[in-house]
N, C-alpha and C. Protein backbone atom coordinates (compact mmCIF):
# COMPACT_ATOMS: atom_id res chain seq x y z
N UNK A 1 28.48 0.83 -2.47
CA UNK A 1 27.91 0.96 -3.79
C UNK A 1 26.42 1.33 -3.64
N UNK A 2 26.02 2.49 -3.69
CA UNK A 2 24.41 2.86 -3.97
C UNK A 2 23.75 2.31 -4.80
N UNK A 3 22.58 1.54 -4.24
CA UNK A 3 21.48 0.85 -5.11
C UNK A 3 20.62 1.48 -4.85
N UNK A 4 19.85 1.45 -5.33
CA UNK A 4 17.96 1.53 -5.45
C UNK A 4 17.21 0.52 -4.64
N UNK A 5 16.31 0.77 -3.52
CA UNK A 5 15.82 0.04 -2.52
C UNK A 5 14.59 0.06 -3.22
N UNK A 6 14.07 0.62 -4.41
CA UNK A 6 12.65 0.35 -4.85
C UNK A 6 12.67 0.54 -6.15
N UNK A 7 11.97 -0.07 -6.96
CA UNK A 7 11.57 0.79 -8.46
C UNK A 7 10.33 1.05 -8.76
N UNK A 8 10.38 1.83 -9.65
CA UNK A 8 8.63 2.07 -9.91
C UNK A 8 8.76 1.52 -11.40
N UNK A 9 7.67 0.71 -11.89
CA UNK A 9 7.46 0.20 -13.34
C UNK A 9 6.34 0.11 -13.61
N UNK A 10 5.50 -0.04 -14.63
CA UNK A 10 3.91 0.09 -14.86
C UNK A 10 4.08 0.28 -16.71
N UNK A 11 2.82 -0.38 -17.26
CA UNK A 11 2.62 0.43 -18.60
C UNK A 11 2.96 2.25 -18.67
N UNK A 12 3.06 1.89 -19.79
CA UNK A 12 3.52 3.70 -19.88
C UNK A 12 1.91 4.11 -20.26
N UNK A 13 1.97 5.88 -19.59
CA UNK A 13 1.12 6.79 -19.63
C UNK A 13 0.14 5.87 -18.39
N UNK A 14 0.87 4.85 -17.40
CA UNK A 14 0.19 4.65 -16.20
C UNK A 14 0.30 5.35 -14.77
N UNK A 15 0.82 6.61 -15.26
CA UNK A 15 1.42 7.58 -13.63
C UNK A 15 2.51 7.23 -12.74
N UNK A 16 3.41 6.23 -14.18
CA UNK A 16 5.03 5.94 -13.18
C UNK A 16 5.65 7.70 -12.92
N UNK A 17 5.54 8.40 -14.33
CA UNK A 17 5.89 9.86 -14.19
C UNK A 17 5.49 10.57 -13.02
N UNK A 18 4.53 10.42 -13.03
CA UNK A 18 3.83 11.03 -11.44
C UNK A 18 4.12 10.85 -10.28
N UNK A 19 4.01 9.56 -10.20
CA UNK A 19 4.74 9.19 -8.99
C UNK A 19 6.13 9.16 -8.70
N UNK A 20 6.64 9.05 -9.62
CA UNK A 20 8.51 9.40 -9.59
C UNK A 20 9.09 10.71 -9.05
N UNK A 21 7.85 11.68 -10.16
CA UNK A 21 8.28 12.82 -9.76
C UNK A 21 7.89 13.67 -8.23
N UNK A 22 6.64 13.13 -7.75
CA UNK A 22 6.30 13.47 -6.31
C UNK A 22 7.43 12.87 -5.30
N UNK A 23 7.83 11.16 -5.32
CA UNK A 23 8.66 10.98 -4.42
C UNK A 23 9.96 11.72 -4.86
N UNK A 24 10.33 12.05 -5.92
CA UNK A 24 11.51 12.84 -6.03
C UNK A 24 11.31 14.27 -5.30
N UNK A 25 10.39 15.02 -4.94
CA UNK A 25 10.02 15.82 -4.03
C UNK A 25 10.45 15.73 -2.84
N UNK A 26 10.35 14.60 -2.57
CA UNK A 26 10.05 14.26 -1.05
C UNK A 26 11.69 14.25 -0.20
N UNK A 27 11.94 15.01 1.40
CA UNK A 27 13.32 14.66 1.41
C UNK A 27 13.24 13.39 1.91
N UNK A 28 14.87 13.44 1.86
CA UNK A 28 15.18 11.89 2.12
C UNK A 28 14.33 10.72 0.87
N UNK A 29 14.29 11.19 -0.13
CA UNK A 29 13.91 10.50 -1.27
C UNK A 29 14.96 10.83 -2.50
N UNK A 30 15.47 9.89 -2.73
CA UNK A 30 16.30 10.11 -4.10
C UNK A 30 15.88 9.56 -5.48
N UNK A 31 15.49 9.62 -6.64
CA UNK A 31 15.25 9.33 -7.71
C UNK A 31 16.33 9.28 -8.77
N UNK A 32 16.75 8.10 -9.56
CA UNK A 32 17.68 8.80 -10.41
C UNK A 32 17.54 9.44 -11.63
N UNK A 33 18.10 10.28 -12.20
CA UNK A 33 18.33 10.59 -13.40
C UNK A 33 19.52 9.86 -14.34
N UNK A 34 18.48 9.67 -15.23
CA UNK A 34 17.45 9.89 -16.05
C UNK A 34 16.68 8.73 -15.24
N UNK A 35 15.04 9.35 -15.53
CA UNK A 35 13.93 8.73 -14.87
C UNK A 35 13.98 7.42 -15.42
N UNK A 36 13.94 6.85 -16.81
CA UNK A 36 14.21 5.63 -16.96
C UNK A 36 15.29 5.05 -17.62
N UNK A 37 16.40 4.44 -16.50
CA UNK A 37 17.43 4.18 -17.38
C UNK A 37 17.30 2.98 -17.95
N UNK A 38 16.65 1.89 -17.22
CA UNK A 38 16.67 0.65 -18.62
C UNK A 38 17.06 0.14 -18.31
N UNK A 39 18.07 -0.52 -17.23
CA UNK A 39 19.20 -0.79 -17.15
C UNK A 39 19.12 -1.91 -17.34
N UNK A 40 18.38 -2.68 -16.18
CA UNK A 40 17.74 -4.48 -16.35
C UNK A 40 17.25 -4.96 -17.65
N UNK A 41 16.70 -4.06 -18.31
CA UNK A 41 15.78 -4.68 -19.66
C UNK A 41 16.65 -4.06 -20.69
N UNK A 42 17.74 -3.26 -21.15
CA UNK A 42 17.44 -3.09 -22.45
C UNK A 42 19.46 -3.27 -22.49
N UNK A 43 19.71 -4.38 -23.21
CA UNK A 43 21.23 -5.16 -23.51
C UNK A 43 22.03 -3.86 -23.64
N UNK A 44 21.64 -2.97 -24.54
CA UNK A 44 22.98 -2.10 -24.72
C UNK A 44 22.80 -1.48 -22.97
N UNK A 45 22.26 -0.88 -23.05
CA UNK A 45 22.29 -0.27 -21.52
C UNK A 45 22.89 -0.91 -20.37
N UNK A 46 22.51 -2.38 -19.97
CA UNK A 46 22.75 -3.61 -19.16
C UNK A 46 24.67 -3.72 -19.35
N UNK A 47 24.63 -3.64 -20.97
CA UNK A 47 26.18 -3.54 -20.95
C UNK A 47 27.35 -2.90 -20.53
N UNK A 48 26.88 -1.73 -20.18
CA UNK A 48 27.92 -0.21 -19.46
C UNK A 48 27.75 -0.74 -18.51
N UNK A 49 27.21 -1.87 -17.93
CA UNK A 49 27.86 -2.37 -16.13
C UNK A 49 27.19 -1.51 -14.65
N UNK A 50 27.51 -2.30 -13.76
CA UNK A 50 27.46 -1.89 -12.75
C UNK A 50 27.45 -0.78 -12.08
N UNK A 51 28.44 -0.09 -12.48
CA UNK A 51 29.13 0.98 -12.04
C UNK A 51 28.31 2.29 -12.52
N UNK A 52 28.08 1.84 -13.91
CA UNK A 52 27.25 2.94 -14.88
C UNK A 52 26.28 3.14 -14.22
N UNK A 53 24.85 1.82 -13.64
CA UNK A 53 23.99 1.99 -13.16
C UNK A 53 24.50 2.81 -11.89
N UNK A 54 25.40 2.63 -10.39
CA UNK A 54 26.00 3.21 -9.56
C UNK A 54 25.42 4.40 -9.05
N UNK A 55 26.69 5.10 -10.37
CA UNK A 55 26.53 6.46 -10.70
C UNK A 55 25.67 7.14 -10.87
N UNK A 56 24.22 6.44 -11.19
CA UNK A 56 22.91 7.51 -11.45
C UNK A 56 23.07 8.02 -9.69
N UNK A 57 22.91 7.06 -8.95
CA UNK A 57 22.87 7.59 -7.72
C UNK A 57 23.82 8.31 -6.62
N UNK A 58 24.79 8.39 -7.34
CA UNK A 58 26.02 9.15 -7.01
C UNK A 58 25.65 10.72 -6.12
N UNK A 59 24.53 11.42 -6.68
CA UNK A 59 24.09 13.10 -5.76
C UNK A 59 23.64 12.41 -4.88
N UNK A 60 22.75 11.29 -4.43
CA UNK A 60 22.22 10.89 -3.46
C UNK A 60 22.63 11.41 -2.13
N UNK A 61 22.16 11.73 -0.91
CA UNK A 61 22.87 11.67 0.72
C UNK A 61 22.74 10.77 1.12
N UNK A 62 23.58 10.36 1.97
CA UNK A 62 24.21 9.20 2.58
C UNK A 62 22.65 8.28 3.08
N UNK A 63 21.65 8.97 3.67
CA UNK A 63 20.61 8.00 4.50
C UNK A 63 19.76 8.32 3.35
N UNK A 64 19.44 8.76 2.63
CA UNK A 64 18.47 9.06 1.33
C UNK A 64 18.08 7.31 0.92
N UNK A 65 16.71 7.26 0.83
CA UNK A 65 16.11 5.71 0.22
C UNK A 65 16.42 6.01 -1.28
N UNK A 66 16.79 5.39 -1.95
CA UNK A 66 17.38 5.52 -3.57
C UNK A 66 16.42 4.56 -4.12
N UNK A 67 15.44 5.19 -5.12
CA UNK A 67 14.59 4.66 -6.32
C UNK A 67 15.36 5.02 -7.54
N UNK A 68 14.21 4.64 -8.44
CA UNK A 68 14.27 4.67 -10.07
C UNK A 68 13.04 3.61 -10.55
N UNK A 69 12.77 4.17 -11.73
CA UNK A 69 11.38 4.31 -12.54
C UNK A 69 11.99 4.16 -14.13
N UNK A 70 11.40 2.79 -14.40
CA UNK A 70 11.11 2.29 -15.80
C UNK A 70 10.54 1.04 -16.21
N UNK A 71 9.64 1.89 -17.13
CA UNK A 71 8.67 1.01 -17.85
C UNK A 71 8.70 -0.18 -18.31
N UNK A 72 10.05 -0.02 -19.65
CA UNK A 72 10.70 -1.13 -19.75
C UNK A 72 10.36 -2.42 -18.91
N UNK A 73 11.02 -2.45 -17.87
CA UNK A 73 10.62 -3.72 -17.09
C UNK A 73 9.67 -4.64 -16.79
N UNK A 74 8.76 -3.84 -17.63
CA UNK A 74 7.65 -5.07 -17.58
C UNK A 74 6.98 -4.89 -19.07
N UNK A 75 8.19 -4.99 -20.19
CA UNK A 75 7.48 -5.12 -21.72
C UNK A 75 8.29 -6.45 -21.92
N UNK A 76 7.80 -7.63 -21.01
CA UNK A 76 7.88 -9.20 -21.46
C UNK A 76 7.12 -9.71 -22.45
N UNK A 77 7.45 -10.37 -23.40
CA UNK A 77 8.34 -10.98 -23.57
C UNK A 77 9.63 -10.46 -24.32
N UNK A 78 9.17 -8.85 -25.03
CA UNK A 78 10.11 -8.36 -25.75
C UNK A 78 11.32 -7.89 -24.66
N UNK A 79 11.26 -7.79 -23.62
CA UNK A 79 12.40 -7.69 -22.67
C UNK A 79 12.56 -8.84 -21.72
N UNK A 80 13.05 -9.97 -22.22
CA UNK A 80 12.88 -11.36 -21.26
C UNK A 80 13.82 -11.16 -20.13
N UNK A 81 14.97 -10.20 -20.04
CA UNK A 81 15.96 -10.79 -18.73
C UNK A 81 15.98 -9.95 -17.69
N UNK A 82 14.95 -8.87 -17.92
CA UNK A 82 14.67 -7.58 -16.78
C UNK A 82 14.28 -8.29 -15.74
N UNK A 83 13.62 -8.66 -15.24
CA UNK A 83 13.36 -9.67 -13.79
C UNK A 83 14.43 -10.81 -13.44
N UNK A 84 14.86 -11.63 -14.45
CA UNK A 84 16.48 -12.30 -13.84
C UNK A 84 17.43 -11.31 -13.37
N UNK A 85 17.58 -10.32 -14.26
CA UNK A 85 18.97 -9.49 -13.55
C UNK A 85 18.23 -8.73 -12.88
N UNK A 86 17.35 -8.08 -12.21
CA UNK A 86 16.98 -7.49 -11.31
C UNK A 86 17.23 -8.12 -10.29
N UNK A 87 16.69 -9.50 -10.03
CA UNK A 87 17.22 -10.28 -8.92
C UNK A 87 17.83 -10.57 -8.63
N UNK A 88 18.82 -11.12 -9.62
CA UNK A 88 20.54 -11.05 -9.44
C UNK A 88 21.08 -10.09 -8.47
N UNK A 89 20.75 -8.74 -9.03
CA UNK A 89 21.73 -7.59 -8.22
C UNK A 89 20.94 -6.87 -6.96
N UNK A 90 19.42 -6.85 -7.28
CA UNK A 90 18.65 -6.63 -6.42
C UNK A 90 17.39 -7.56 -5.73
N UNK A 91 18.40 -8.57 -4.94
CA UNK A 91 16.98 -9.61 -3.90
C UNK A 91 16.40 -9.04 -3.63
N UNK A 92 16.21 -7.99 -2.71
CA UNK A 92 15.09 -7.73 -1.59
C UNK A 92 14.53 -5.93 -2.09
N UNK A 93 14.85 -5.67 -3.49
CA UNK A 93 14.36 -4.53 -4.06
C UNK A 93 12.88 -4.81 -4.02
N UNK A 94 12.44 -3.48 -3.55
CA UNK A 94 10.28 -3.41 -3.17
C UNK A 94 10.34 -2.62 -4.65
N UNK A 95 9.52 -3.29 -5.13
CA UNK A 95 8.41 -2.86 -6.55
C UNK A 95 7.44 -2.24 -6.41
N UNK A 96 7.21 -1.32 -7.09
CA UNK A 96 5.77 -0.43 -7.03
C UNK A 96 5.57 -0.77 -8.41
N UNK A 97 4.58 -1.08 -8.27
CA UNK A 97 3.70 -1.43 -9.83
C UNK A 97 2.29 -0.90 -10.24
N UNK A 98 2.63 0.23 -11.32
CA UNK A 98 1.17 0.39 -11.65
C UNK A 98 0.74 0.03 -12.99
């Protein structure tokens, strides 16, 4: 099952775009599309499951480091369970935070 070994999150208009889109440049860097899916923070999204999230990374190659980038994740308190279920599915996911 392809996960994401990092995310990028930050206030918006803080250069998560920027930086998403340079490491999406980069080989052996995978990013998913769509740049922010939400998945941890926003219930309807969280609800299409596992699998849904998966699939963003589905083009990935096999040794490719798999990110994703959203903001969301750090608009607490209006998104309270983005950091519980992040940890849930992802322990040892590295954060980039701007």
């Amino acid at each position: 099952m392809p996960l994401p070994s990092f995310i990028i999150m930050g206030a918006m208009k803080c250069a998560t775009s920027s930086i998403q889109k340079q490491l999406s440049l980069q080989d052996g860097i995978y990013m998913s599309e769509p740049k922010e899916p939400n998945f941890f923070s926003d219930d309807s999204v969280y609800a299409k499951g596992i699998n849904w999230y998966c699939q963003l990374f589905d083009d990935a190659q096999a040794d490719d480091i798999l990110g994703e980038a959203s903001t969301h994740y750090t608009k607490w308190p209006d998104k309270p369970n983005s950091v519980i279920r992040m940890k849930q599915l992802l322990p040892d996911v590295k954060l980039i935070y701007v």
